[in-house]
Protein backbone atom coordinates (compact mmCIF):
# COMPACT_ATOMS: atom_id res chain seq x y z
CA UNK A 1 -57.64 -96.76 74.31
CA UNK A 2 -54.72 -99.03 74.75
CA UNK A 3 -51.62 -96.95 76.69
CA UNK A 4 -49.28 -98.50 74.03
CA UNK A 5 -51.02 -97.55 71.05
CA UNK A 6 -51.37 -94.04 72.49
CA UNK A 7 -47.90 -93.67 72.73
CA UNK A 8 -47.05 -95.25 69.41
CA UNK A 9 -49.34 -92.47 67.62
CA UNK A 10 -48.14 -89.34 69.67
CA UNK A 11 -44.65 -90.85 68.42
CA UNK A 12 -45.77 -90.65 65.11
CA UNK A 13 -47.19 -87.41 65.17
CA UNK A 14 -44.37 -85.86 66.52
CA UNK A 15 -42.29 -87.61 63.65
CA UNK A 16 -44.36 -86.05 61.37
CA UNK A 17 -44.49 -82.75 62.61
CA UNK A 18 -40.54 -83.02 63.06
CA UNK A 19 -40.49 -83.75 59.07
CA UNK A 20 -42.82 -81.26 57.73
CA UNK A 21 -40.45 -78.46 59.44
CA UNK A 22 -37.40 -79.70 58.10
CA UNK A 23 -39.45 -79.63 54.71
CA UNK A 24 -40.74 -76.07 55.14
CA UNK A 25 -36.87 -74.49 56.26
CA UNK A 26 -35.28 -76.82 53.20
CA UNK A 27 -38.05 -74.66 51.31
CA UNK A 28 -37.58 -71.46 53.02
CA UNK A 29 -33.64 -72.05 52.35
CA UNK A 30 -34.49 -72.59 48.62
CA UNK A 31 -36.62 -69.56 48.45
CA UNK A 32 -33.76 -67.36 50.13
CA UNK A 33 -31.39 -68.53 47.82
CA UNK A 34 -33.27 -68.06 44.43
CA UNK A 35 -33.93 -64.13 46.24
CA UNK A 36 -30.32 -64.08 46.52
CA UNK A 37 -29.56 -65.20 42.82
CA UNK A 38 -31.94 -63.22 41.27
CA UNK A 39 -30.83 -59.95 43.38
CA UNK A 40 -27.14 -61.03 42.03
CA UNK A 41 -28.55 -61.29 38.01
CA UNK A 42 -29.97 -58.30 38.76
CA UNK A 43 -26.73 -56.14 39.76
CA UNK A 44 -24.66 -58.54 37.36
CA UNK A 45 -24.63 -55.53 34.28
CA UNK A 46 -23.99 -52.79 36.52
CA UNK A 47 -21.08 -54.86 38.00
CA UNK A 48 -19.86 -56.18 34.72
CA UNK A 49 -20.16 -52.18 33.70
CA UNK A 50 -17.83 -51.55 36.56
CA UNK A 51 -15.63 -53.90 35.95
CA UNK A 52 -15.15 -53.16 32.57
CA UNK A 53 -15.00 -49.04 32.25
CA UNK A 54 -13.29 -48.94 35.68
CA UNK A 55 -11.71 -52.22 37.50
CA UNK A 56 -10.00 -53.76 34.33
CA UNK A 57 -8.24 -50.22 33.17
CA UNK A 58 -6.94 -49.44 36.31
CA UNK A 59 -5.40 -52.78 36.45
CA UNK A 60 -4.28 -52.75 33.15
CA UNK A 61 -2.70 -49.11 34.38
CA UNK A 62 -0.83 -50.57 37.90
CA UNK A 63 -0.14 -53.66 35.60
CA UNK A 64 2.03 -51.48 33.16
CA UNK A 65 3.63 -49.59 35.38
CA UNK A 66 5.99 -52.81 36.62
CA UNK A 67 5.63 -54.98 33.26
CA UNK A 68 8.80 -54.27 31.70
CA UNK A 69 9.55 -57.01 29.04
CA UNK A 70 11.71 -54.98 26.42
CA UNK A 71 15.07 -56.06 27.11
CA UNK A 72 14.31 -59.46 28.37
CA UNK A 73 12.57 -60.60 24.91
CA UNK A 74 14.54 -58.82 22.73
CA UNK A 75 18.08 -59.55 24.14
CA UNK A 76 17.18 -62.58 26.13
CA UNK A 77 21.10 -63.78 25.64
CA UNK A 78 22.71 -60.56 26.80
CA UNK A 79 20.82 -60.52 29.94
CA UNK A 80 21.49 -64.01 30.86
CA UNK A 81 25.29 -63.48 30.09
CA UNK A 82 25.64 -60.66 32.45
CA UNK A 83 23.41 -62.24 35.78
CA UNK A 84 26.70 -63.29 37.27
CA UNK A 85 28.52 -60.14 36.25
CA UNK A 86 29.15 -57.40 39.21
CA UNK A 87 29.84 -54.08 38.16
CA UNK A 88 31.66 -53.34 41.70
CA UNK A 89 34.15 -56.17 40.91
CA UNK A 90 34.06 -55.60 36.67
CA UNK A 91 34.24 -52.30 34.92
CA UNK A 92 32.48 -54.47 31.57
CA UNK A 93 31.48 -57.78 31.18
CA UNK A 94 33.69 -60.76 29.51
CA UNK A 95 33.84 -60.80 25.93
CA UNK A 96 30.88 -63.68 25.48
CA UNK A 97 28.74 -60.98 27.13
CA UNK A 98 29.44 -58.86 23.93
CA UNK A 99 29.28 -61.58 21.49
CA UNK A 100 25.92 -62.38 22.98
CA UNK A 101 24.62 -58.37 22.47
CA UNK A 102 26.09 -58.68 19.24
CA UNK A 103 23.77 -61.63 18.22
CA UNK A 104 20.67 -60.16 19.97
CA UNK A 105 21.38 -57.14 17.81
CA UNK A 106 21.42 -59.28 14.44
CA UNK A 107 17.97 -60.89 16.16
CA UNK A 108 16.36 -57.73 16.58
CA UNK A 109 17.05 -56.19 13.43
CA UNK A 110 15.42 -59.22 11.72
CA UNK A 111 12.00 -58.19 14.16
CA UNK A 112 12.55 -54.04 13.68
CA UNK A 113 12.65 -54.08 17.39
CA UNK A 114 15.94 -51.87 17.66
CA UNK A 115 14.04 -48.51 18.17
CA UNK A 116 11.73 -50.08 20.58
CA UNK A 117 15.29 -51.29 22.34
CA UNK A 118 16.68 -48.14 21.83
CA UNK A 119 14.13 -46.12 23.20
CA UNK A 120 13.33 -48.29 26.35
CA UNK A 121 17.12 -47.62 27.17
CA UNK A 122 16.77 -44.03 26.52
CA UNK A 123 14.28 -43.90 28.65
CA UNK A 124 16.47 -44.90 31.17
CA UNK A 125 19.21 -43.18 30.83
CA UNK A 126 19.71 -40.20 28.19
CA UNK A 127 21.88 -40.97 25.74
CA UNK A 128 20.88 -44.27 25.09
CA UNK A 129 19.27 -43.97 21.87
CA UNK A 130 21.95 -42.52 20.10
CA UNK A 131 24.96 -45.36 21.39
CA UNK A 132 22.41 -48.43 20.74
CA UNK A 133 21.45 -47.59 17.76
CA UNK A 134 24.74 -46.42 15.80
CA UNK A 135 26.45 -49.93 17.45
CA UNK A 136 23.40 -51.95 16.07
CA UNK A 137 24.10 -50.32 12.70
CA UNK A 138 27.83 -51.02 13.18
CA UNK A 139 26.89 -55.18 14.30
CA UNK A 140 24.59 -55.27 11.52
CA UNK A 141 26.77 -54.09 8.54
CA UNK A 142 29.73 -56.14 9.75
CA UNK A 143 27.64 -59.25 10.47
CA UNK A 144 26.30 -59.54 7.07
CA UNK A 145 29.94 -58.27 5.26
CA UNK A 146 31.78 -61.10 7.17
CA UNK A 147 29.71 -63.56 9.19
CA UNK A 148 32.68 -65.36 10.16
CA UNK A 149 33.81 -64.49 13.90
CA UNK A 150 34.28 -61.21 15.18
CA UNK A 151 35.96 -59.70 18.47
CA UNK A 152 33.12 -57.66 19.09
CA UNK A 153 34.40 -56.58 22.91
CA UNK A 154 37.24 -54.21 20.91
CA UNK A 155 34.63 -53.09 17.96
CA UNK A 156 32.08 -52.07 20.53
CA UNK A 157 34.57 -50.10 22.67
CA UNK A 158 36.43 -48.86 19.24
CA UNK A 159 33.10 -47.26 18.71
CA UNK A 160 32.24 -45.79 21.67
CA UNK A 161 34.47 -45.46 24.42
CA UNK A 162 30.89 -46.07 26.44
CA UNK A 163 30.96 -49.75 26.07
CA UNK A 164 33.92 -49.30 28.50
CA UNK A 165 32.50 -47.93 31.06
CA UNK A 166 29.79 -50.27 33.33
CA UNK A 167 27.10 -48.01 32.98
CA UNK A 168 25.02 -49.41 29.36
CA UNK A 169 25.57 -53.11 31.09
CA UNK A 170 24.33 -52.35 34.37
CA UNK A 171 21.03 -50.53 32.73
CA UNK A 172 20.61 -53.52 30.10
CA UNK A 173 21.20 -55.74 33.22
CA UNK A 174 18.91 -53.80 35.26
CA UNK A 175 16.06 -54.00 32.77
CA UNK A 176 16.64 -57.69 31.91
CA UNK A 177 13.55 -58.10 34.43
CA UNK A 178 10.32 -58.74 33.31
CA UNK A 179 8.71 -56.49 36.46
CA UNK A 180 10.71 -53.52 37.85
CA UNK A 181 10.09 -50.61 40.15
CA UNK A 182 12.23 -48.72 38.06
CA UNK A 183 9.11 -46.69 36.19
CA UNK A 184 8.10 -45.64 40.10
CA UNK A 185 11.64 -44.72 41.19
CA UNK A 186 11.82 -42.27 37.92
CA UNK A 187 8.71 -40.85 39.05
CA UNK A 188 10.00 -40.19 42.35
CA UNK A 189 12.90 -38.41 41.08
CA UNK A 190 14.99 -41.29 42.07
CA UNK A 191 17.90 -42.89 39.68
CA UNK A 192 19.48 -46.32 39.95
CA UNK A 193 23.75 -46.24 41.09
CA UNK A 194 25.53 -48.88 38.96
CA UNK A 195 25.57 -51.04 41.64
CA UNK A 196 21.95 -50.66 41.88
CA UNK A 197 21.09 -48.87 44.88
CA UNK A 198 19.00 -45.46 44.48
CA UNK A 199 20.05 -42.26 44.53
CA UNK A 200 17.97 -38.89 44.41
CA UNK A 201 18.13 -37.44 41.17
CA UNK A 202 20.00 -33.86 41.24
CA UNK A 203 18.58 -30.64 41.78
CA UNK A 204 18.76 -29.80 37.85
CA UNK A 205 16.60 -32.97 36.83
CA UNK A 206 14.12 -33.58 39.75
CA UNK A 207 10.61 -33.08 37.99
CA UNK A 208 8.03 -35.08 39.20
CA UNK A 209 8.22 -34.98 42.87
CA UNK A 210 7.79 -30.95 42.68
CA UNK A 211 4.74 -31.46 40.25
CA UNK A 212 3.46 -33.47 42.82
CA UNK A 213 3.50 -30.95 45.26
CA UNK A 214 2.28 -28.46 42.71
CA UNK A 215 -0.63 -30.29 42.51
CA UNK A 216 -1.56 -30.63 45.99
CA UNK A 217 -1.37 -26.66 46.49
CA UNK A 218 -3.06 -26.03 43.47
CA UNK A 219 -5.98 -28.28 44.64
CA UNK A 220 -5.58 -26.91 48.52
CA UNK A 221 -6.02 -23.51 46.86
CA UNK A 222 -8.96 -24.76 44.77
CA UNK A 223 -11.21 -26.52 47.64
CA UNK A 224 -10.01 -23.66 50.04
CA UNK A 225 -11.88 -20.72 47.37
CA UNK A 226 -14.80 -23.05 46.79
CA UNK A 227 -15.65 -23.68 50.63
CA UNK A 228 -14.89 -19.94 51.08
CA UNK A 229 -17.65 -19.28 48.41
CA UNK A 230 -19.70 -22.11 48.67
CA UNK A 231 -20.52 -22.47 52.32
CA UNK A 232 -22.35 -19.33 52.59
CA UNK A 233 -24.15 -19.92 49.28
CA UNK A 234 -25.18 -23.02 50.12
CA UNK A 235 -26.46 -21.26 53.51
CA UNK A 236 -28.49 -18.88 51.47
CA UNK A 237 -29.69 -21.91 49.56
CA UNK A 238 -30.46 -24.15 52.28
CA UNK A 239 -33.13 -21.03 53.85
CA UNK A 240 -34.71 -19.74 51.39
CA UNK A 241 -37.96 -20.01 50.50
CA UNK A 242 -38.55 -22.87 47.81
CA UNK A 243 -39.51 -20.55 45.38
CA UNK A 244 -36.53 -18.35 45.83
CA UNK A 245 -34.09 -20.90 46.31
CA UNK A 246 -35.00 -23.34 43.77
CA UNK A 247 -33.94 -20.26 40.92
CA UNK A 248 -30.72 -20.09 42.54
CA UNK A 249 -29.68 -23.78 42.86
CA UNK A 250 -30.67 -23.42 38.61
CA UNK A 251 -27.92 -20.83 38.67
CA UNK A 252 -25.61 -22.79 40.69
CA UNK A 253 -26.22 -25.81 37.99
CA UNK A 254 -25.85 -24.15 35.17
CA UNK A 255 -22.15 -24.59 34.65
CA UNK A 256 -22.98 -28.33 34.29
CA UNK A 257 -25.03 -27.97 30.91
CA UNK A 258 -22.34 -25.67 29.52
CA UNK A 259 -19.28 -27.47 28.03
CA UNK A 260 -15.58 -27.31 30.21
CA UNK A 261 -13.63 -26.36 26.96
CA UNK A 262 -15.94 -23.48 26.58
CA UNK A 263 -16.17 -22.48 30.34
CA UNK A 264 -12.70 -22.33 30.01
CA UNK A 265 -11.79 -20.38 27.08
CA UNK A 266 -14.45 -18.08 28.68
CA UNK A 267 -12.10 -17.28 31.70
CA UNK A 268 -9.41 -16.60 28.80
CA UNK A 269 -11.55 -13.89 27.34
CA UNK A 270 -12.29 -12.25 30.54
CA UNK A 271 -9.05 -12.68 32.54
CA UNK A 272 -6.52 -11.22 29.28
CA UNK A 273 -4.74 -8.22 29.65
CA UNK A 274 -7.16 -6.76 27.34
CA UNK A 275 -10.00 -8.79 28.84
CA UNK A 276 -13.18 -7.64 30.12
CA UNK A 277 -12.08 -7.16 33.82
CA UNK A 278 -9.14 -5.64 33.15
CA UNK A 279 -10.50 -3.02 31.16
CA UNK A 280 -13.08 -2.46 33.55
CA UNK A 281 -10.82 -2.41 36.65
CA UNK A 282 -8.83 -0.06 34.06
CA UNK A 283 -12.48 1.85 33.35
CA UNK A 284 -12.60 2.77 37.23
CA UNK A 285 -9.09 4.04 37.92
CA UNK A 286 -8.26 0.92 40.37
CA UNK A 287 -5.53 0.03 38.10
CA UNK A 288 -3.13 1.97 36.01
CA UNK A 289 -1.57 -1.13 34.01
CA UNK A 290 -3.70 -4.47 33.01
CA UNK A 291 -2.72 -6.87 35.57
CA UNK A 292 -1.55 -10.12 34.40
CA UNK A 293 -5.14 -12.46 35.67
CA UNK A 294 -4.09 -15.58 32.79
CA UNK A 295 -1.32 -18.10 31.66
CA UNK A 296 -0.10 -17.61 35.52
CA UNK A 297 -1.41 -19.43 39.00
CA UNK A 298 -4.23 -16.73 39.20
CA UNK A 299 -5.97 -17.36 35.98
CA UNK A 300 -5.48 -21.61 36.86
CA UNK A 301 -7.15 -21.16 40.89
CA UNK A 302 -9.97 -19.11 39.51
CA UNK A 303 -10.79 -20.89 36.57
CA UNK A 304 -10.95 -24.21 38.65
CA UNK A 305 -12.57 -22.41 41.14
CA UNK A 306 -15.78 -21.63 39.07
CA UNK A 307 -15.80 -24.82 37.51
CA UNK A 308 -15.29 -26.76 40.89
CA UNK A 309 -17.82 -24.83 42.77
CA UNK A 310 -21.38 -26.66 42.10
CA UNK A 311 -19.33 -30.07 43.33
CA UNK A 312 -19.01 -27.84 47.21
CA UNK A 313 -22.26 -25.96 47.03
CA UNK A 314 -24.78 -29.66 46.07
CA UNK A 315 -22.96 -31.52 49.15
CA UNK A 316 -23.17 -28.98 51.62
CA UNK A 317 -26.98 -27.89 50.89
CA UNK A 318 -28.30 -31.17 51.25
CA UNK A 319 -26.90 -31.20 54.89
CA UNK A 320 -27.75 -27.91 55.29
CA UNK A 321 -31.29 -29.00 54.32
CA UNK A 322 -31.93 -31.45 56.52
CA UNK A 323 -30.54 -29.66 59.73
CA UNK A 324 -33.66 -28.88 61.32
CA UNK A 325 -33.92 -24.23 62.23
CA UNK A 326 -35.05 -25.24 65.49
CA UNK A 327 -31.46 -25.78 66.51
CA UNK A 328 -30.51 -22.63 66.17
CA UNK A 329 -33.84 -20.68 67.62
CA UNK A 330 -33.67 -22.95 70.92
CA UNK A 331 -29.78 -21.69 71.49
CA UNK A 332 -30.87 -18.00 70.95
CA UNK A 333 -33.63 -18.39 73.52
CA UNK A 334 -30.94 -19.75 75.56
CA UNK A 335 -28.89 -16.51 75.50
CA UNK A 336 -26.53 -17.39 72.55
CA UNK A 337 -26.03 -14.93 70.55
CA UNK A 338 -26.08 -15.39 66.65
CA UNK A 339 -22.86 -15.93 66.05
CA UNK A 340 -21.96 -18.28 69.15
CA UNK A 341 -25.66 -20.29 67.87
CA UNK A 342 -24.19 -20.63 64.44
CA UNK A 343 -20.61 -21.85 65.70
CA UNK A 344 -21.57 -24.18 68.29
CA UNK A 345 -24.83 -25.41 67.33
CA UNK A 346 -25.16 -25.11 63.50
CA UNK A 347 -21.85 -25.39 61.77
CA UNK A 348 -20.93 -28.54 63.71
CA UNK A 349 -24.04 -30.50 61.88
CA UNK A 350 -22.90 -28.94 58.75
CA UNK A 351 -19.53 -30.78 58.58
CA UNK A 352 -20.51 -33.91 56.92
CA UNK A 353 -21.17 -31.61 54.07
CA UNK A 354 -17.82 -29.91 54.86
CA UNK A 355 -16.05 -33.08 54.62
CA UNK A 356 -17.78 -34.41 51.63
CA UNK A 357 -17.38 -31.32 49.84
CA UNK A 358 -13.84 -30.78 50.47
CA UNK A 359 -13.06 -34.36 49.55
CA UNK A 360 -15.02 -35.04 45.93
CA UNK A 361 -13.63 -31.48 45.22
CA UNK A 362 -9.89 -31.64 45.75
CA UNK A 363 -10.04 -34.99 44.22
CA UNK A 364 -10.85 -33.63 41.13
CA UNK A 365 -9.04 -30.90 41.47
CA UNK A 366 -5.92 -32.76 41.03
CA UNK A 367 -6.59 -34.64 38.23
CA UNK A 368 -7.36 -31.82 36.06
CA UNK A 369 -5.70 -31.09 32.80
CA UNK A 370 -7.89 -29.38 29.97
CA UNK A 371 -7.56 -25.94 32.70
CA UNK A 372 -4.59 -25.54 33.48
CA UNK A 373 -3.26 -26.70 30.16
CA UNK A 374 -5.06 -23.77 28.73
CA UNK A 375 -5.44 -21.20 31.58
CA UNK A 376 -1.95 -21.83 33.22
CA UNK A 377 1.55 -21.21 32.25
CA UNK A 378 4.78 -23.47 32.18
CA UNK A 379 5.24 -23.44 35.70
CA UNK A 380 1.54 -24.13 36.40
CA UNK A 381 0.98 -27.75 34.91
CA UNK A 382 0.16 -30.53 37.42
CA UNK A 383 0.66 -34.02 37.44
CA UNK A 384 -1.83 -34.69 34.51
CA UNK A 385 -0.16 -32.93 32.33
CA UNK A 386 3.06 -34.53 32.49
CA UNK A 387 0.86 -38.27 32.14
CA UNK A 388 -0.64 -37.29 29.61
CA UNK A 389 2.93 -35.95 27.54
CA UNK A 390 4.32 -39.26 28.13
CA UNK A 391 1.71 -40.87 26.74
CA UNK A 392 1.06 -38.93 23.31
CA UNK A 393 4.66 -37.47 23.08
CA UNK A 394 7.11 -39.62 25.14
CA UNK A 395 5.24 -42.55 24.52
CA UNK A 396 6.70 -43.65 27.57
CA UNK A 397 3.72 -45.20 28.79
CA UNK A 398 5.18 -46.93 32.40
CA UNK A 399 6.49 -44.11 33.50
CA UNK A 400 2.79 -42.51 32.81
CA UNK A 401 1.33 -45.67 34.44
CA UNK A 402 3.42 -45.13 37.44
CA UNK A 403 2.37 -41.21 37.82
CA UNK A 404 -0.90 -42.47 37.70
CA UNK A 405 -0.12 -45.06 40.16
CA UNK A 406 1.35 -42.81 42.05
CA UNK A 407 -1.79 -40.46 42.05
CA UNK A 408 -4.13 -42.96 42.98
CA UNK A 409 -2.49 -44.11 46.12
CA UNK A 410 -2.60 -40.64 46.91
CA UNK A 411 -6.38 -40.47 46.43
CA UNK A 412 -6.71 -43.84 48.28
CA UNK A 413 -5.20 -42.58 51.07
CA UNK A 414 -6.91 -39.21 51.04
CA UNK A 415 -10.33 -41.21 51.35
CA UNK A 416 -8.64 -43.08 54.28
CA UNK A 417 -7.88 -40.07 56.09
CA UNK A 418 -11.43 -38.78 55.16
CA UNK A 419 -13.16 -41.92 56.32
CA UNK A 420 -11.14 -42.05 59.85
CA UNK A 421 -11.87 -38.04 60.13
CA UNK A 422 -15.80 -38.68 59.75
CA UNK A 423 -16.11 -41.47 61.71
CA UNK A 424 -14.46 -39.45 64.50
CA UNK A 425 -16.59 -36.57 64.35
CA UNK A 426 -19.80 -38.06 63.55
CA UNK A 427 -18.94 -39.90 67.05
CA UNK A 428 -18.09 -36.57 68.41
CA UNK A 429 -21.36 -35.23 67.49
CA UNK A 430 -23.42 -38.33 68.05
């Protein structure tokens, strides 16, 4: 065969063969991509679920607690009459600044949005309330008696001497902002100065701060009792036999199939003064008095406590589970002792569980409010308590956005800590 023609058809062939494997990736590309979409359709409701019951509300919630529109819609001239007044330089604004609050308050009153005005302010600043509303009655029986021209600057301060003084401008002026970080600094225990700087709030009227810290003990108590009783029950658990064990774990789950109103209110009836254990306790001459177990810090950590315990015990038996006895024989054959074999061999595998354990139950420890709102007294109320007051009673619902804010940082950065503490000891161990 002709040299030329030889080479023309290997050229060819290899053409081909170039071509058909470009087809077959272009097809193997196609294929990976419809595997792709259809593994996306296929997560798409539980992502949409997500999204909905948990994304959206939580930014809805950080969204509210720095969306502050009040006093910019409702007294839009007011606020832009006093951005180029300085309460360090001016006790009160000029008199167009009052002319201008006059006229918002005649707007307003047309829109009932005084008490929502009035209350914003109050919010604020105690006080408020009361002055806003009785001058907005004043503006709005004068207005429509004479709605020629008014000095408004001396009828405000003829009033109430507070209209003299910088401090209702430099909150309306303050709040004239669509966004603040004034709902965070109240839940710090933090107040604005006149100027605007912030200031701590004084010893009589700090609240939240202390809550805070409330709530962290009362949840350091909480996972401290449940690791204390749930590591060795989870032991027992984790080496039984099957039979044996799997009745126990039924009794450990139990709790779950009975409502937490009515575990609670069950811990009422037994802690009471005239309770079941105190009448026992009384029954065996321990006690001479019934000891006050409920509506204290007692009655809140045990309560908790029982209802907490299943979310320690389930983590740390199925590490438990899967740590394999021969561990522990092979370090007594060794010459360890038990104790030294369960401290240095077996409890070290058993902190993932630990961790885990500690984690999912302090974080729900802290949000709790049915229990202590029931079990505990004044002085025992955490932070979900005091969101959940602003938002049925107070209906001051940025400040309760920011608590919540506020509590979820905290959990955020709990899970960072947790996260950097595991990956350290799981190298550790590895």
């Amino acid at each position: 065969m002709d040299p030329t023609m030889d080479a023309a058809i290997w050229k060819f062939d290899v053409k081909t063969s170039q071509q058909e494997v470009s087809q077959l990736k272009n097809k193997l590309r196609r294929a990976e991509r419809m595997n792709h979409l259809r593994s996306y359709l296929m997560i798409a409701p539980l992502f949409v679920f997500i999204a909905v019951t948990f994304l959206v509300p939580i930014g809805m919630m950080l969204y509210k607690s720095v969306y502050d529109p009040v006093i910019s819609r409702h007294l839009p001239e007011t606020v832009a009459q006093l951005r180029g007044w300085d309460p360090t330089r001016q006790a009160v604004p000029d008199a167009a600044a009052f002319d201008a609050l006059a006229a918002d308050m005649v707007a307003a009153a047309h829109h009932d949005a005084i008490p929502k005005i009035a209350s914003r302010l109050n919010f604020e600043s105690g006080g408020m309330l009361s002055l806003f509303m009785r001058t907005a009655r004043m503006v709005k029986k004068e207005a429509a008696a004479a709605p020629a021209s008014h000095d408004w600057k001396q009828r405000f301060m003829a009033l109430d001497p507070a209209w003299a003084t910088p401090r209702p401008w430099a909150i309306i002026k303050r709040l004239g902002h669509v966004y603040t970080a004034g709902y965070y600094a109240q839940a710090l225990d933090l107040k604005y100065k006149v100027n605007g700087s912030l200031e701590r709030q004084p010893s009589s009227s700090r609240l939240y701060v202390g809550v805070f810290g409330r709530t962290a003990w009362v949840g350091l108590l909480v996972t401290g009792a449940c690791l204390l009783l749930g590591y060795p029950l989870a032991y027992l658990l984790a080496n039984l036999s099957p039979k044996k064990g799997n009745l126990l774990m039924i009794m450990v789950l139990l709790p779950f199939w009975t409502s937490l109103l009515v575990r609670t209110t069950a811990w009422i009836v037994l802690l009471q003064s005239d309770g079941v254990i105190n009448k026992f306790l009384l029954w065996l001459g321990l006690i001479q008095h019934p000891l006050n177990l409920v509506y204290n810090r007692i009655g809140v950590v045990v309560t908790m406590t029982h209802i907490l315990l299943p979310f320690m015990v389930l983590p740390l038996f199925s590490v438990m589970k899967a740590i394999p006895p021969s561990y522990a024989r092979a370090a007594r054959s060794l010459g360890a002792g038990p104790w030294r074999a369960f401290w240095q061999v077996y409890f070290p595998q058993s902190m993932p569980g630990i961790s885990a354990g500690v984690l999912l139950v302090f974080i729900l420890s802290i949000g709790y409010y049915i229990t202590p709102a029931l079990v505990g007294g004044p002085a025992d109320q955490m932070i979900s308590y005091f969101i959940a007051d602003n938002l049925s009673r107070s209906l001051n619902w940025g400040l309760a956005a920011a608590l919540g804010g506020i509590l979820l940082a905290s959990v955020l950065l709990l899970y960072s800590v947790y996260e950097r503490f595991v990956g350290i000891a799981n190298v550790k161990l590895g």
